[in-house]
N, C-alpha and C. Protein backbone atom coordinates (compact mmCIF):
# COMPACT_ATOMS: atom_id res chain seq x y z
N UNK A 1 -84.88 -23.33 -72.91
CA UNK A 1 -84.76 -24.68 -72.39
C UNK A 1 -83.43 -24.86 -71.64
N UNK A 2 -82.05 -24.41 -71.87
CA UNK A 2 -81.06 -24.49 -71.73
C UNK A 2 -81.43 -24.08 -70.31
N UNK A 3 -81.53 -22.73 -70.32
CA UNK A 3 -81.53 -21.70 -68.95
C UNK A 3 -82.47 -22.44 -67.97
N UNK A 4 -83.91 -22.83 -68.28
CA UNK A 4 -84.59 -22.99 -67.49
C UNK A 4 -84.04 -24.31 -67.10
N UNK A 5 -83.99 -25.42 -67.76
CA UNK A 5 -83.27 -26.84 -67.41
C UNK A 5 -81.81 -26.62 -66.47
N UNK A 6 -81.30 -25.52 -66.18
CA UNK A 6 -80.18 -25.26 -65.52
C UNK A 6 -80.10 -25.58 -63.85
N UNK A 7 -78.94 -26.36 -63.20
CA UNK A 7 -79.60 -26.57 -61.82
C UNK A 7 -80.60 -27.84 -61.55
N UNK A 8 -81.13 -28.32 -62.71
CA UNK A 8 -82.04 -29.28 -62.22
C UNK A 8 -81.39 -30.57 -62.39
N UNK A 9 -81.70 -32.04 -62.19
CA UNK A 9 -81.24 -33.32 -62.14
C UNK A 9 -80.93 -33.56 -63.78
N UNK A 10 -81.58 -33.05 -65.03
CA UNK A 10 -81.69 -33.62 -65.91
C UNK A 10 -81.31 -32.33 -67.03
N UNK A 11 -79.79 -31.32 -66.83
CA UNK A 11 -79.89 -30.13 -67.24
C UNK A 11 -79.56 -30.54 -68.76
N UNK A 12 -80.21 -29.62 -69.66
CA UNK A 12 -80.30 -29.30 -71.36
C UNK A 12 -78.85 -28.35 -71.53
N UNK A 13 -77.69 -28.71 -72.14
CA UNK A 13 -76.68 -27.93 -72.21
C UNK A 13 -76.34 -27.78 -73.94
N UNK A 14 -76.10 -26.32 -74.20
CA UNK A 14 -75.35 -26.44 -75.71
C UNK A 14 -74.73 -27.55 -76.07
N UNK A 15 -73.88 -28.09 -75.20
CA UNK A 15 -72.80 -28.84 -75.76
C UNK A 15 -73.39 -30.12 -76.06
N UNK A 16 -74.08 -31.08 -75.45
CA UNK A 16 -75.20 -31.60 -75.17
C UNK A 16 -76.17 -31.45 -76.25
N UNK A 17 -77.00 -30.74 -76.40
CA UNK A 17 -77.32 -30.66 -78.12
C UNK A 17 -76.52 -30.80 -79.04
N UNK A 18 -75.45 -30.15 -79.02
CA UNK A 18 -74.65 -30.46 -80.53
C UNK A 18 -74.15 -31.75 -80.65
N UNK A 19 -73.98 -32.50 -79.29
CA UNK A 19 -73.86 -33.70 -79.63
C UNK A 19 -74.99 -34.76 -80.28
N UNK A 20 -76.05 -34.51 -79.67
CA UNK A 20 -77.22 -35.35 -79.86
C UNK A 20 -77.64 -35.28 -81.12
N UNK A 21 -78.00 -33.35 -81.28
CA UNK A 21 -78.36 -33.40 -82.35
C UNK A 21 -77.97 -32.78 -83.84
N UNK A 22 -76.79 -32.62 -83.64
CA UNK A 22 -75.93 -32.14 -84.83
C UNK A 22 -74.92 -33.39 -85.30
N UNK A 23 -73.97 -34.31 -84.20
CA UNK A 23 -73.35 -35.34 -84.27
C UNK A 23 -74.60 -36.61 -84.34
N UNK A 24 -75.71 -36.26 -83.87
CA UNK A 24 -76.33 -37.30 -84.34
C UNK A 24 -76.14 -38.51 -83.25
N UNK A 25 -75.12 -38.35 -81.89
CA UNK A 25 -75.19 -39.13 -80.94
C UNK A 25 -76.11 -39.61 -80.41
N UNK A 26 -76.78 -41.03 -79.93
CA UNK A 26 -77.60 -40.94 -79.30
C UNK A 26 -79.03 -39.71 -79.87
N UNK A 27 -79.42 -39.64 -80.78
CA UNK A 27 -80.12 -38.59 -81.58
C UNK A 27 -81.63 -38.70 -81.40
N UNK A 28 -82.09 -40.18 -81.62
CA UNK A 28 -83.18 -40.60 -81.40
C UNK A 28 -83.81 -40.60 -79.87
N UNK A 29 -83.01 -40.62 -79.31
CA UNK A 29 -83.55 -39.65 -77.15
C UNK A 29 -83.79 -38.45 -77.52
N UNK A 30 -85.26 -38.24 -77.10
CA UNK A 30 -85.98 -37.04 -76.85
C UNK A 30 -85.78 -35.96 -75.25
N UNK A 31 -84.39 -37.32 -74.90
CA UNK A 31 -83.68 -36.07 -73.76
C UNK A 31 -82.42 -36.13 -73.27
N UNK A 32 -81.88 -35.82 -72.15
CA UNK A 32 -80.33 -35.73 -72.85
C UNK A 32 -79.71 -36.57 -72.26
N UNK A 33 -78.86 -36.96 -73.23
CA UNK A 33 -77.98 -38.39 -73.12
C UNK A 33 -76.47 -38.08 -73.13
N UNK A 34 -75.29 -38.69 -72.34
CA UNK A 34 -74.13 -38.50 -72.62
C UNK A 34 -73.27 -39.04 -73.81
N UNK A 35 -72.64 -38.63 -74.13
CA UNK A 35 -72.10 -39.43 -75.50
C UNK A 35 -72.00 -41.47 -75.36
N UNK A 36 -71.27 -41.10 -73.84
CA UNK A 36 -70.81 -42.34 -74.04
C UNK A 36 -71.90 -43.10 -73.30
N UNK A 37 -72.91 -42.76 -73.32
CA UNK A 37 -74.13 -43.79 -73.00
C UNK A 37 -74.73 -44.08 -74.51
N UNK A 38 -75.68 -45.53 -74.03
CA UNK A 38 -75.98 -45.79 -75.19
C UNK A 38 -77.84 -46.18 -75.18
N UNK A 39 -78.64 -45.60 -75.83
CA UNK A 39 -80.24 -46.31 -76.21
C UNK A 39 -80.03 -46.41 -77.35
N UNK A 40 -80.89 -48.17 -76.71
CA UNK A 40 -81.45 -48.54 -78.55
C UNK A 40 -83.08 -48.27 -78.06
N UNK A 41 -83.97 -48.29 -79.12
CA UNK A 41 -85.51 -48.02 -78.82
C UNK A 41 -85.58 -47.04 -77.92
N UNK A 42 -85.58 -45.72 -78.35
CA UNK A 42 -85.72 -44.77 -77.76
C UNK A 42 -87.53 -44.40 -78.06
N UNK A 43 -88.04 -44.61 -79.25
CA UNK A 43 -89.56 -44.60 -78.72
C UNK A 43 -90.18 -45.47 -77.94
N UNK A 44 -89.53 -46.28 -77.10
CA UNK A 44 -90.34 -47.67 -76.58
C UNK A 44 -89.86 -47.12 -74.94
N UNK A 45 -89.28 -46.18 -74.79
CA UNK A 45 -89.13 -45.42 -73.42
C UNK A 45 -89.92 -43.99 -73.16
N UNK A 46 -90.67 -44.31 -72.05
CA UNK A 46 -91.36 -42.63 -71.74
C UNK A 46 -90.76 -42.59 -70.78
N UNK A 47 -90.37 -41.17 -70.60
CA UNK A 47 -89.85 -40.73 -69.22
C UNK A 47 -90.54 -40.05 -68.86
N UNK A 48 -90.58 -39.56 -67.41
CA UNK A 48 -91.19 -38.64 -66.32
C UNK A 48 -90.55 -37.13 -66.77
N UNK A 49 -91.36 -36.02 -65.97
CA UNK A 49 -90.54 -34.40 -65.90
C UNK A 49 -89.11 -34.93 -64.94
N UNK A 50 -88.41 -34.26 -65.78
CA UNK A 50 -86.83 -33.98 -64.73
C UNK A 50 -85.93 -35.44 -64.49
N UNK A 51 -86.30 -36.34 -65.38
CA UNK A 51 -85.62 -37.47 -65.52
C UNK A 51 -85.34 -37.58 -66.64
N UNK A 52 -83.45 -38.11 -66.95
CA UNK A 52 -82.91 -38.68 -68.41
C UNK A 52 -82.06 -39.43 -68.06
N UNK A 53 -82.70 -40.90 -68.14
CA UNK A 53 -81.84 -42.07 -68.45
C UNK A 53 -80.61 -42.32 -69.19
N UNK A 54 -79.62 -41.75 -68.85
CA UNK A 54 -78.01 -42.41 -69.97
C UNK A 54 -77.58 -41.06 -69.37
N UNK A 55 -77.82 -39.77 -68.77
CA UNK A 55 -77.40 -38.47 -68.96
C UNK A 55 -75.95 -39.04 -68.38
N UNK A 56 -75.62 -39.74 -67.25
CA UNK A 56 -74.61 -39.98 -66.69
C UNK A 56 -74.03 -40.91 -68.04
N UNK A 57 -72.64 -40.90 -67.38
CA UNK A 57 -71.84 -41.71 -68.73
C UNK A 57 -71.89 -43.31 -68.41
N UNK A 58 -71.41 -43.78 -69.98
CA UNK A 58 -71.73 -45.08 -69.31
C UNK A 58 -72.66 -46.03 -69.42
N UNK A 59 -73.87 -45.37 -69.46
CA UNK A 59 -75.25 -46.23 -69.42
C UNK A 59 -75.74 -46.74 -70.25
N UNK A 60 -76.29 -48.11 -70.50
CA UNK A 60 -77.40 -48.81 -71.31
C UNK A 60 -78.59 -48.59 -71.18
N UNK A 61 -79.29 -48.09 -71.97
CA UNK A 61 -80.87 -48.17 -72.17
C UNK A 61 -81.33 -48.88 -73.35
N UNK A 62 -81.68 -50.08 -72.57
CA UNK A 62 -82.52 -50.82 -74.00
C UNK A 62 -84.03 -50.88 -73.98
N UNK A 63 -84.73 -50.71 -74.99
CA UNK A 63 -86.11 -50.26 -74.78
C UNK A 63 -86.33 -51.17 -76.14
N UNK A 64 -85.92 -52.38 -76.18
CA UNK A 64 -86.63 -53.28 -77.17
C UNK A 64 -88.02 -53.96 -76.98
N UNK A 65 -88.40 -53.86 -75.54
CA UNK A 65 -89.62 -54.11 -74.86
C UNK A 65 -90.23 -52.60 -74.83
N UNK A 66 -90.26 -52.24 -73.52
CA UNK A 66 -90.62 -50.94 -73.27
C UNK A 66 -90.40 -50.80 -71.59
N UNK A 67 -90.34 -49.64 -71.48
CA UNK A 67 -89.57 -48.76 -70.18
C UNK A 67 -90.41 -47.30 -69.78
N UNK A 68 -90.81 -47.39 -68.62
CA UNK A 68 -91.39 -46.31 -68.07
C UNK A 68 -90.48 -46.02 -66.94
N UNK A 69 -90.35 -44.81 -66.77
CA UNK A 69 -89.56 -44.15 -65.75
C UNK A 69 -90.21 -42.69 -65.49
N UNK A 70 -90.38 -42.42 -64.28
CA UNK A 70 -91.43 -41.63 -63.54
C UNK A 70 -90.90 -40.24 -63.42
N UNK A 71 -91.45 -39.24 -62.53
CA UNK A 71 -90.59 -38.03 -62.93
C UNK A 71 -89.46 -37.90 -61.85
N UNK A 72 -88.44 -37.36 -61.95
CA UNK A 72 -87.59 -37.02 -61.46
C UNK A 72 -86.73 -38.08 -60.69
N UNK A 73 -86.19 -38.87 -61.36
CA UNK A 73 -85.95 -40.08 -61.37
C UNK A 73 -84.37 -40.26 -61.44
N UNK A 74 -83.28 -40.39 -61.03
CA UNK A 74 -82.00 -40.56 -61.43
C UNK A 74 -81.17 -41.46 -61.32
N UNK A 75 -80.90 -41.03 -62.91
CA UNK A 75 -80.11 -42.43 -63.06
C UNK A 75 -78.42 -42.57 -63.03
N UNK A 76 -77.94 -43.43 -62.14
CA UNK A 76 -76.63 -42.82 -62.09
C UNK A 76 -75.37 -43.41 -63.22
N UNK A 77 -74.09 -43.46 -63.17
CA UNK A 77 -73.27 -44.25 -64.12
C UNK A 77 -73.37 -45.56 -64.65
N UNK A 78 -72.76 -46.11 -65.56
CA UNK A 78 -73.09 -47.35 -66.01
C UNK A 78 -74.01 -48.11 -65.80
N UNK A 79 -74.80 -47.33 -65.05
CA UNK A 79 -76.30 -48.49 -65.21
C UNK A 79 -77.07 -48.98 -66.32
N UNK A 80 -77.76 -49.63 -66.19
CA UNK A 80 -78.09 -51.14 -67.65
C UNK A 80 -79.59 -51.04 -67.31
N UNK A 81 -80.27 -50.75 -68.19
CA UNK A 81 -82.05 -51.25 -67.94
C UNK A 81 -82.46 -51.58 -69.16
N UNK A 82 -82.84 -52.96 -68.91
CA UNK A 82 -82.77 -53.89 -69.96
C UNK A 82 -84.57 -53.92 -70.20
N UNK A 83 -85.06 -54.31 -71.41
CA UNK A 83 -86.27 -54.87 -71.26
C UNK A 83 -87.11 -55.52 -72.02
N UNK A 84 -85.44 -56.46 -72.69
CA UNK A 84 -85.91 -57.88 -73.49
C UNK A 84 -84.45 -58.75 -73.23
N UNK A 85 -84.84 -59.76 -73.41
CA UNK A 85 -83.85 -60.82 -72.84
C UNK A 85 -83.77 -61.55 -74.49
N UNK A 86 -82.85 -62.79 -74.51
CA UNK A 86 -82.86 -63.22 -75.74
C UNK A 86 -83.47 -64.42 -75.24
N UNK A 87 -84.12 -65.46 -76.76
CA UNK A 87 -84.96 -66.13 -76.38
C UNK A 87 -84.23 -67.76 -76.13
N UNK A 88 -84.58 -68.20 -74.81
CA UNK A 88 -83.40 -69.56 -75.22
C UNK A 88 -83.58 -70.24 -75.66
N UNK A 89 -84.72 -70.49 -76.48
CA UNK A 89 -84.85 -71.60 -77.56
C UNK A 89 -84.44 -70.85 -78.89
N UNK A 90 -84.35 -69.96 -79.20
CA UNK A 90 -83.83 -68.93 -79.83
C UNK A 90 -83.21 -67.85 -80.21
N UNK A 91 -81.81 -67.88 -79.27
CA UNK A 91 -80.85 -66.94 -79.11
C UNK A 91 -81.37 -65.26 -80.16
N UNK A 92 -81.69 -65.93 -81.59
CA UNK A 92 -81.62 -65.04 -82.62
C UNK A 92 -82.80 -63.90 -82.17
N UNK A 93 -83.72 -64.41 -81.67
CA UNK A 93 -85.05 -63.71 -81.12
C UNK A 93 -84.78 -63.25 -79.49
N UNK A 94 -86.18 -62.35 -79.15
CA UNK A 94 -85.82 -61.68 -78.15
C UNK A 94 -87.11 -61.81 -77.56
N UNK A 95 -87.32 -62.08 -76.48
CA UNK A 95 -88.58 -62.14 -75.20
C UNK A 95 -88.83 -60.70 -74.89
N UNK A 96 -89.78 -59.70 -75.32
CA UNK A 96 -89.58 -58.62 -74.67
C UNK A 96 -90.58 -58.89 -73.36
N UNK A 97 -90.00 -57.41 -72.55
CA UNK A 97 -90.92 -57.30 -71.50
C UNK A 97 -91.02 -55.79 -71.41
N UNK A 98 -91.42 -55.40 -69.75
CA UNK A 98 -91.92 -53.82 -69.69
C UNK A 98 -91.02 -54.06 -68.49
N UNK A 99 -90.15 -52.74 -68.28
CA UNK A 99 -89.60 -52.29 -67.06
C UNK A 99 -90.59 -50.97 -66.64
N UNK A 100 -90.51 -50.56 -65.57
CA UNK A 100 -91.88 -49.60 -64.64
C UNK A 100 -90.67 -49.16 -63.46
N UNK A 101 -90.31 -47.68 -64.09
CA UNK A 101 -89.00 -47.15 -62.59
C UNK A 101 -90.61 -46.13 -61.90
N UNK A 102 -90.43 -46.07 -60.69
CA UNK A 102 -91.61 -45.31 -60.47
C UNK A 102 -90.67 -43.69 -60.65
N UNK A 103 -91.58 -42.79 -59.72
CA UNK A 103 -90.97 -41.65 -59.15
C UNK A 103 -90.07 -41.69 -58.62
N UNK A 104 -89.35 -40.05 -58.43
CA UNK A 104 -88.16 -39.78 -57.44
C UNK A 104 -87.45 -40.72 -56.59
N UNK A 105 -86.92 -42.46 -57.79
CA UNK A 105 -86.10 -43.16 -57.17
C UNK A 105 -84.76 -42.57 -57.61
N UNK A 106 -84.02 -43.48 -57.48
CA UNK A 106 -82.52 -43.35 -57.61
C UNK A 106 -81.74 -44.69 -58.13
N UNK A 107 -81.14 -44.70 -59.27
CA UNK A 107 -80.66 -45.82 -59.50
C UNK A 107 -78.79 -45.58 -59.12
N UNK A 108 -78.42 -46.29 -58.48
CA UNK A 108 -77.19 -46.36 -58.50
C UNK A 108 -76.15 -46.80 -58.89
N UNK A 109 -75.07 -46.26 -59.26
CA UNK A 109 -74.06 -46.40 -60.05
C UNK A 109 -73.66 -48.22 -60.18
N UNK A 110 -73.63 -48.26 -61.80
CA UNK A 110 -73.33 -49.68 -62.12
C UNK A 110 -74.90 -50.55 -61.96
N UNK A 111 -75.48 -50.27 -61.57
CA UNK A 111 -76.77 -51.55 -61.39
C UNK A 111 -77.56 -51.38 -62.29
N UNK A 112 -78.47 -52.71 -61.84
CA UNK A 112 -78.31 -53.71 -63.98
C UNK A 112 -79.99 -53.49 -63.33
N UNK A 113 -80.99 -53.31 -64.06
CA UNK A 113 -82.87 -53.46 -64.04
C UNK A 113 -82.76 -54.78 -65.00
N UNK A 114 -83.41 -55.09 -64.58
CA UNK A 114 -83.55 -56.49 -65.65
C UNK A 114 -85.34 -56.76 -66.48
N UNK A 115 -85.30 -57.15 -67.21
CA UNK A 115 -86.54 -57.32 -67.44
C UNK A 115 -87.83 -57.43 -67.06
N UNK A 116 -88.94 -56.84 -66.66
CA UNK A 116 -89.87 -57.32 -66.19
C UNK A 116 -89.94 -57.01 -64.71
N UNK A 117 -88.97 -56.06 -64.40
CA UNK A 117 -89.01 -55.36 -63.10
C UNK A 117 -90.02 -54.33 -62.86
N UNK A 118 -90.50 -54.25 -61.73
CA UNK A 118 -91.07 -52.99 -61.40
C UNK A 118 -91.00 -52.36 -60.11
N UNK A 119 -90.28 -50.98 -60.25
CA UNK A 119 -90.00 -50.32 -58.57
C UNK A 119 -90.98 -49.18 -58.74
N UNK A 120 -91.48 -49.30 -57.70
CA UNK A 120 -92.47 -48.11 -57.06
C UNK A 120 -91.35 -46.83 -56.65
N UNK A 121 -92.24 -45.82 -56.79
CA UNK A 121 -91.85 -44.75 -56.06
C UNK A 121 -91.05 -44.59 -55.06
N UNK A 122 -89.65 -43.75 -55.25
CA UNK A 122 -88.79 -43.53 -53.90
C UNK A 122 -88.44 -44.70 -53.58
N UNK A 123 -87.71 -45.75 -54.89
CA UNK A 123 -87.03 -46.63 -54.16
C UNK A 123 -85.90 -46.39 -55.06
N UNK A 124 -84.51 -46.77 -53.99
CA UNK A 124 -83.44 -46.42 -54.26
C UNK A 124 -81.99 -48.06 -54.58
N UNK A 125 -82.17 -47.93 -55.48
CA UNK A 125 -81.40 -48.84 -55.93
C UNK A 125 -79.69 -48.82 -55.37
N UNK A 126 -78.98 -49.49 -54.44
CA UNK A 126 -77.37 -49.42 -54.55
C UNK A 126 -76.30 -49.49 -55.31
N UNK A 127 -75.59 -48.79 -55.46
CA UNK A 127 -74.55 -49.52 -56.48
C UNK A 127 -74.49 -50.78 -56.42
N UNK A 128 -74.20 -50.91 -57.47
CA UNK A 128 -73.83 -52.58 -58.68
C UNK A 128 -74.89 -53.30 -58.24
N UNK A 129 -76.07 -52.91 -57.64
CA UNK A 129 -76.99 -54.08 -57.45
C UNK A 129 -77.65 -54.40 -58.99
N UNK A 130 -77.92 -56.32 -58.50
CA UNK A 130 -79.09 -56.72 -60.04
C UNK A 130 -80.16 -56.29 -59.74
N UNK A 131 -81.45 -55.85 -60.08
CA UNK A 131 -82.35 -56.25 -59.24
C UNK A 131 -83.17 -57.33 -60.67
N UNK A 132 -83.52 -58.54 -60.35
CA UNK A 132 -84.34 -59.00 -60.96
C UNK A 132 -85.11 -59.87 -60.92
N UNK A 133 -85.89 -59.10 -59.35
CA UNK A 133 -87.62 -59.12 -58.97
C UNK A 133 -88.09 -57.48 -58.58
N UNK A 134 -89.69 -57.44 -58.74
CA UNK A 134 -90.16 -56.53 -58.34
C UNK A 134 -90.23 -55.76 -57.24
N UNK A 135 -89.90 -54.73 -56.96
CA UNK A 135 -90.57 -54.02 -55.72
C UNK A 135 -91.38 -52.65 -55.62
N UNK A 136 -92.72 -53.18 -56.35
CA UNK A 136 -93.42 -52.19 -56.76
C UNK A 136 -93.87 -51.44 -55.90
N UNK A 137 -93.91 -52.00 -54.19
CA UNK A 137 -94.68 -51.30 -53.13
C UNK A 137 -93.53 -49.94 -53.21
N UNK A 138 -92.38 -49.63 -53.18
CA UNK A 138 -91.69 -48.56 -53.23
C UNK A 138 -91.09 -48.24 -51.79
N UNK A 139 -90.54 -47.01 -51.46
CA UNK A 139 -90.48 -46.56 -50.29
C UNK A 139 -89.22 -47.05 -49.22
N UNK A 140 -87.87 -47.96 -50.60
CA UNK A 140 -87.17 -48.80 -49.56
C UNK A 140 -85.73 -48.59 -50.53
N UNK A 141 -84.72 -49.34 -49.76
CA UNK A 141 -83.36 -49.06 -50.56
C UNK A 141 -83.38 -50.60 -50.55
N UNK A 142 -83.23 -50.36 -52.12
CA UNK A 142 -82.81 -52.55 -52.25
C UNK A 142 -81.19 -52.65 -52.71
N UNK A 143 -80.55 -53.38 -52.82
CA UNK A 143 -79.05 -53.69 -53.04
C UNK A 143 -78.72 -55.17 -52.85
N UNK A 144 -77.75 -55.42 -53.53
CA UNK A 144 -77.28 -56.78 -54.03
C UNK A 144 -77.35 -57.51 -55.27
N UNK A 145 -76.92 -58.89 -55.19
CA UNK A 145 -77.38 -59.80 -56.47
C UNK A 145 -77.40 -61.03 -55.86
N UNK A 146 -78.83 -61.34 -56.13
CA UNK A 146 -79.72 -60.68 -56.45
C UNK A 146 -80.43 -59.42 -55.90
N UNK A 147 -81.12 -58.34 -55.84
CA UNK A 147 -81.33 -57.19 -54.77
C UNK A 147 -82.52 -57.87 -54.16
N UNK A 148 -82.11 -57.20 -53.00
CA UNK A 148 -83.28 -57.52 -51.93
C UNK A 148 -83.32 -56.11 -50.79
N UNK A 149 -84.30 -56.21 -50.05
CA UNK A 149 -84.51 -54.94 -49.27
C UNK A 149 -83.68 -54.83 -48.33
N UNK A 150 -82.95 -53.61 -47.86
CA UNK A 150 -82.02 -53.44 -47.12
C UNK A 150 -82.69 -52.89 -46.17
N UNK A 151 -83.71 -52.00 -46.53
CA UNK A 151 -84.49 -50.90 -45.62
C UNK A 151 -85.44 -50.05 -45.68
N UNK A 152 -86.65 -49.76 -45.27
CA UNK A 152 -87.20 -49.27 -45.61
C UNK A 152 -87.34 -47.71 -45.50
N UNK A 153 -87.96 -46.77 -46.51
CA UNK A 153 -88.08 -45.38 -46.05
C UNK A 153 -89.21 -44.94 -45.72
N UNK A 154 -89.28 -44.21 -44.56
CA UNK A 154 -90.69 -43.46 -43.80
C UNK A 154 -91.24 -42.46 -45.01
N UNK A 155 -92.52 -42.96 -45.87
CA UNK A 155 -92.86 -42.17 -46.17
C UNK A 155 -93.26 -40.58 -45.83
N UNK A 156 -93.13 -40.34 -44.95
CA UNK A 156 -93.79 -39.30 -44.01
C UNK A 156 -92.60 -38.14 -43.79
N UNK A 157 -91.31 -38.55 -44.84
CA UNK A 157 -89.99 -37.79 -44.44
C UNK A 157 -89.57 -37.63 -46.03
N UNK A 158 -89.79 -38.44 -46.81
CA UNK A 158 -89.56 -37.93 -47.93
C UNK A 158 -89.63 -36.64 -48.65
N UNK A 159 -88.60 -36.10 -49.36
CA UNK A 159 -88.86 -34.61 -50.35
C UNK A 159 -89.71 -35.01 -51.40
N UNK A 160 -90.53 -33.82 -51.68
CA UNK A 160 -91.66 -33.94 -52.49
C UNK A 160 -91.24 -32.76 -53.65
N UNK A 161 -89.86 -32.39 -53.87
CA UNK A 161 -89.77 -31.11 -54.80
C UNK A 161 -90.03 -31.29 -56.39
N UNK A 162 -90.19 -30.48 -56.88
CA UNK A 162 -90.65 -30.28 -58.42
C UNK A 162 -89.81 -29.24 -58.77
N UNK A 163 -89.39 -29.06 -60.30
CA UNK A 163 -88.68 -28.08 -60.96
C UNK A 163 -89.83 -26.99 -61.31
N UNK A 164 -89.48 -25.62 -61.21
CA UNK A 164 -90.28 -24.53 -61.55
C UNK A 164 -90.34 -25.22 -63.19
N UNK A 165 -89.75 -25.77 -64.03
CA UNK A 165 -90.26 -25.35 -65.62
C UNK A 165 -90.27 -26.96 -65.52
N UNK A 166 -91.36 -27.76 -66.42
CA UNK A 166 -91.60 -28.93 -66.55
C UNK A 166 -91.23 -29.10 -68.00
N UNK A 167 -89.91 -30.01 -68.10
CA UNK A 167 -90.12 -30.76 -69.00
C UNK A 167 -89.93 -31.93 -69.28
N UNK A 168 -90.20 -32.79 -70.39
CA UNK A 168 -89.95 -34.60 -70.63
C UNK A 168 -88.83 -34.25 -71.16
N UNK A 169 -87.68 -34.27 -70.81
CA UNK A 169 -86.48 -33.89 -71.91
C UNK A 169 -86.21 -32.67 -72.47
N UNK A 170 -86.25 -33.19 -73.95
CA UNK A 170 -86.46 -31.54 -74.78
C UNK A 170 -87.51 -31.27 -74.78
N UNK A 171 -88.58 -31.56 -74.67
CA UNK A 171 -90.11 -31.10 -74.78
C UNK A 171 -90.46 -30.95 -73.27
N UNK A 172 -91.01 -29.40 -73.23
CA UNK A 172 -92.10 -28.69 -72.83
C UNK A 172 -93.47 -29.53 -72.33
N UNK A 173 -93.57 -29.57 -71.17
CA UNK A 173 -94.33 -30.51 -70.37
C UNK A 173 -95.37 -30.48 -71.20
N UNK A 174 -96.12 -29.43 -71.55
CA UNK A 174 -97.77 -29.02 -72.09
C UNK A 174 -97.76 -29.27 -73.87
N UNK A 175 -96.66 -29.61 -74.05
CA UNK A 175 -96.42 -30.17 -76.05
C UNK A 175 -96.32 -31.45 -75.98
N UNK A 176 -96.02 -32.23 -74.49
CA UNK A 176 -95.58 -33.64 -74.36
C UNK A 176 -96.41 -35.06 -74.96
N UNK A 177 -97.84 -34.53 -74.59
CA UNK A 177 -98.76 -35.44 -74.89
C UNK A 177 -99.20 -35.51 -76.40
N UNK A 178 -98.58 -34.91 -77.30
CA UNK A 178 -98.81 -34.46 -78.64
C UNK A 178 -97.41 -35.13 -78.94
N UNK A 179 -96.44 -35.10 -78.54
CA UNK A 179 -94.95 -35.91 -79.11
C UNK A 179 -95.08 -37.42 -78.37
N UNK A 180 -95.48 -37.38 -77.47
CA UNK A 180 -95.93 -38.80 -77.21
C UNK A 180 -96.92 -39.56 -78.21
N UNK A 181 -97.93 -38.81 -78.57
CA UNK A 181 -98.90 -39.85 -79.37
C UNK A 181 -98.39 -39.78 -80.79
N UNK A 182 -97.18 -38.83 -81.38
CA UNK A 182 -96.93 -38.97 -82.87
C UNK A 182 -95.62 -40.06 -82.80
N UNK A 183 -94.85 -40.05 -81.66
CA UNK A 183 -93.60 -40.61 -82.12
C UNK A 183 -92.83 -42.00 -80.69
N UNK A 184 -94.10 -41.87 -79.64
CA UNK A 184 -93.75 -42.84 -79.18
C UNK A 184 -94.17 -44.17 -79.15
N UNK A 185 -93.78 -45.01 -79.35
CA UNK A 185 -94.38 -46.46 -79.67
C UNK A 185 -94.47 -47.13 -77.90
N UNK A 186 -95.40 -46.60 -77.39
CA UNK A 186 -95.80 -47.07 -75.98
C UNK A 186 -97.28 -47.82 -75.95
C-alpha cells in the first residue's frame, strides 16, 4: 500500500500510519489524515479512489450529517466541510445535512463547504472561498463569499487520469464494498 500509494494525490506513508494508527490520531479515517487535521464522523464520510480529506494540515471534516466526495478529489489546507449546522431554536441540537464533492475537483486552501452543498465534477473551489449554494452542474471555478462562478471549464480539455492501484484510503478498491457495508453509516 505504502509503495503503490507513492506519487499519487492521496500517498499512504509509514509515518502516517503510526500516527493514525498506533497514536490513535485521527484513527477512526479509513484514509490518511494529517495530524493536525481534524474528523469527527468518520463513518458518515465515503470517499472516492485517490482522495483524503484532512491529508493537508489544518482541515475540518465534519461528517455529523454525511459527506460524499468522489474519486480523486483534493483537498487543500485548512479547509472546513461541514455537514450539520446547529439548530437555532436549539443551539444544543444539530440540523444535519449531506455535502456531495463530485470528481477530480479541487478544494482550495482555507475554504469552508457548508451544509447541504453540492459540486459536480471538476469544479474547483478558490482559496478562502464559502461556498454555501450548490453547483452541481460542475465543470467551473467558483470563489468568494459567498462563492459564485468565476468561470467556466471546457469539458472537452479536461484530464481524465486514474492511479494504476485503486484505493479508498487504506482499503484496496475490490475489499471496499465489504468495509463500506460493515462500518460505514451512509
Amino acid at each position: 500500500m505504502v509503495v503503490e500509494t507513492a506519487g499519487t494525490a492521496a500517498p499512504v506513508t509509514y509515518r502516517g500510519l503510526f500516527i493514525q494508527k498506533i497514536l490513535r490520531i485521527n484513527g477512526s479515517a479509513y484514509w490518511p489524515v494529517h495530524y493536525t487535521s481534524k474528523i469527527n464522523g468518520a463513518s458518515r464520510v465515503k470517499i472516492g479512489v485517490g482522495t483524503a480529506p484532512g491529508l493537508s494540515p489544518g482541515c475540518y471534516i465534519q461528517g455529523i450529517g454525511r459527506i460524499y466526495i468522489g474519486d480523486y478529489t483534493l483537498v487543500g489546507p485548512n479547509v472546513g466541510i461541514i455537514s450539520a449546522n446547529h439548530d437555532p431554536l436549539d443551539p444544543s441540537k444539530h440540523v444535519r445535512s449531506k455535502v456531495k464533492i463530485g470528481s477530480h475537483c479541487w478544494l482550495g486552501m482555507g475554504s469552508i463547504i457548508l451544509p447541504g452543498v453540492e459540486l459536480g465534477d471538476y469544479t474547483i473551489v478558490a482559496a478562502g472561498s464559502v461556498v454555501t449554494k450548490s453547483f452541481s452542474d460542475g465543470f467551473v471555478v467558483i470563489g468568494g463569499n459567498p462563492a459564485k462562478i468565476i468561470k467556466s471549464i471546457p469539458e472537452h480539455k479536461v484530464s481524465r487520469r486514474e492511479n494504476k492501484w485503486k484505493y479508498y484510503g487504506f482499503i484496496k478498491a475490490k475489499k471496499f464494498p465489504s468495509y463500506e457495508k460493515k462500518r460505514l453509516d451512509i
